[in-house]
Protein backbone atom coordinates (compact mmCIF):
# COMPACT_ATOMS: atom_id res chain seq x y z
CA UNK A 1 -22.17 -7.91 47.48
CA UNK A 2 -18.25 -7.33 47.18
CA UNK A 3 -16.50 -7.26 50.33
CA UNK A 4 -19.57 -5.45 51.81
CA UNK A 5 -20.38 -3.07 49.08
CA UNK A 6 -23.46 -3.53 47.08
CA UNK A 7 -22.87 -4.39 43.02
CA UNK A 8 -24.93 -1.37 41.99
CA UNK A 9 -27.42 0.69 43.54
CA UNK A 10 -30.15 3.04 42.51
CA UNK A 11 -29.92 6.70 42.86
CA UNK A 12 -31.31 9.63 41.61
CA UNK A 13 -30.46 13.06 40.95
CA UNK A 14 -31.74 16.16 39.36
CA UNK A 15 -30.64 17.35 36.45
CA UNK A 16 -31.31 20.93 34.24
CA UNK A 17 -33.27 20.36 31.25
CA UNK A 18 -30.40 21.46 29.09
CA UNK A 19 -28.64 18.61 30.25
CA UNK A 20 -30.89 16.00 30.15
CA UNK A 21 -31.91 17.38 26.71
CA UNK A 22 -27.95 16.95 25.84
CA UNK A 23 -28.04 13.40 27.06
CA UNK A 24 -31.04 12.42 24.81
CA UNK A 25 -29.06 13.32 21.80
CA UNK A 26 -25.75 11.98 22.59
CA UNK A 27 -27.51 8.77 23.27
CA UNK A 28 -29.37 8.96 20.47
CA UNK A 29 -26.59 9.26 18.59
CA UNK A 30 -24.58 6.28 20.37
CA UNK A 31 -27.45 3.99 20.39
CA UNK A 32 -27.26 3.95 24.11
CA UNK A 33 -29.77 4.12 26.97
CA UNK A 34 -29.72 7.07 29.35
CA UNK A 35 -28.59 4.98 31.85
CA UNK A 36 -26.08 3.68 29.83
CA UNK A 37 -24.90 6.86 28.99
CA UNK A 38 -24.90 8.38 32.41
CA UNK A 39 -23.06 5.56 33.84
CA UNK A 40 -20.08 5.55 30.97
CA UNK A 41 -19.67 9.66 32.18
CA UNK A 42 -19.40 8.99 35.74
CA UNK A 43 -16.88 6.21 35.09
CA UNK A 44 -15.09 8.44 32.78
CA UNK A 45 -15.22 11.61 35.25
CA UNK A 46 -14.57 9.53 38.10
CA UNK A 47 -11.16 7.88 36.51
CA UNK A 48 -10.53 11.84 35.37
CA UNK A 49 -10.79 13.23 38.77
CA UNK A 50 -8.23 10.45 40.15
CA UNK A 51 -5.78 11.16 37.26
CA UNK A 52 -6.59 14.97 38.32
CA UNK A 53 -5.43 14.44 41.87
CA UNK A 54 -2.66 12.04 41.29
CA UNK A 55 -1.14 15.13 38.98
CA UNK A 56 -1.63 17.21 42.04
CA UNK A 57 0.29 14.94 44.12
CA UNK A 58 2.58 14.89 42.29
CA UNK A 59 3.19 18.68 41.62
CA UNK A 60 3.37 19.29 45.24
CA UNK A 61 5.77 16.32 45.73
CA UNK A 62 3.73 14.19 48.18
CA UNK A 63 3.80 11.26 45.74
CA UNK A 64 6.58 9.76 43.27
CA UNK A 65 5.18 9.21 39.65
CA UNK A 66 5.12 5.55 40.26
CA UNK A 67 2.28 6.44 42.83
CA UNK A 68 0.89 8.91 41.32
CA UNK A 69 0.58 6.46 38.43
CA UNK A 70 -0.55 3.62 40.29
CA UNK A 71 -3.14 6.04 42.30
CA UNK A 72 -4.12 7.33 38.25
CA UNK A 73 -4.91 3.98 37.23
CA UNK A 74 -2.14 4.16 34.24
CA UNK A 75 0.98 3.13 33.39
CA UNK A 76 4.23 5.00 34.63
CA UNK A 77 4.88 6.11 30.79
CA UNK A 78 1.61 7.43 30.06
CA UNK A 79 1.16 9.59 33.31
CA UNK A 80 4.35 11.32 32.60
CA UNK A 81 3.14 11.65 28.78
CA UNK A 82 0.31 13.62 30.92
CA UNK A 83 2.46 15.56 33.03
CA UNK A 84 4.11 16.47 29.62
CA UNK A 85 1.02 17.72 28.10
CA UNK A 86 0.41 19.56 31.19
CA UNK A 87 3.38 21.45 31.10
CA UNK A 88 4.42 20.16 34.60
CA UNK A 89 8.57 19.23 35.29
CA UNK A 90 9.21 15.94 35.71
CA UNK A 91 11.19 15.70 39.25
CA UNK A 92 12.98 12.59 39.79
CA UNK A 93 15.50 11.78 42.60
CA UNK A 94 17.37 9.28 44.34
CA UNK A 95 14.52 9.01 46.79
CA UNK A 96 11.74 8.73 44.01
CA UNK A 97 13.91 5.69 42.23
CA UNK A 98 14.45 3.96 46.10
CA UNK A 99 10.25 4.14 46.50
CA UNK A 100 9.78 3.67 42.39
CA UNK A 101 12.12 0.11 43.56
CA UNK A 102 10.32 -0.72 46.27
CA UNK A 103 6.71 -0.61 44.73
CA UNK A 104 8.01 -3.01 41.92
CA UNK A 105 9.40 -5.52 44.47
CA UNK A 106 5.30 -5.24 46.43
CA UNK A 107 3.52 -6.20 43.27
């Protein structure tokens, strides 16, 4: 257990046939279990949908980068490498470099 949560836990899920036939080969190919396999994805979707919403955050200006970053899981530089990519403005003001301050003076 870690601070109440369980380590790992069993679960189970349905999935087409096209899919699971898709996750035979790429494991297959990687020398992987299913299991394996299907727990790499979710880790790797999971991380994608927090960089997703930290982006949106930060579009709509509810968050500063540093948040945004910190909420992303990545370093200040690479998030606005993302926002780059993205095509989305990089908006930074008096107020975002106060909050940017403070978070370096909590950690």
């Amino acid at each position: 257990m870690y601070h109440g949560i369980p380590m790992s836990e069993t679960i189970s899920l349905r999935l087409p046939r096209k899919t699971l036939k898709k996750l035979g080969e790429v494991a297959d190919r990687e020398g992987k279990d299913r299991s394996s396999l299907i727990r790499e994805l979710l880790e790797h979707g999971i991380k994608e949908k927090d960089l997703d919403n930290a982006v949106e955050l930060y579009h709509k200006g509810q968050v500063t980068g540093w948040k945004a970053a910190q909420l992303a899981g990545i370093s200040l530089w690479n998030f606005y490498k993302i926002l780059d990519e993205k095509g989305i403005l990089i908006q930074y003001s008096e107020h975002d470099l106060e909050e940017d301050l403070k978070g370096l003076t909590e950690e």
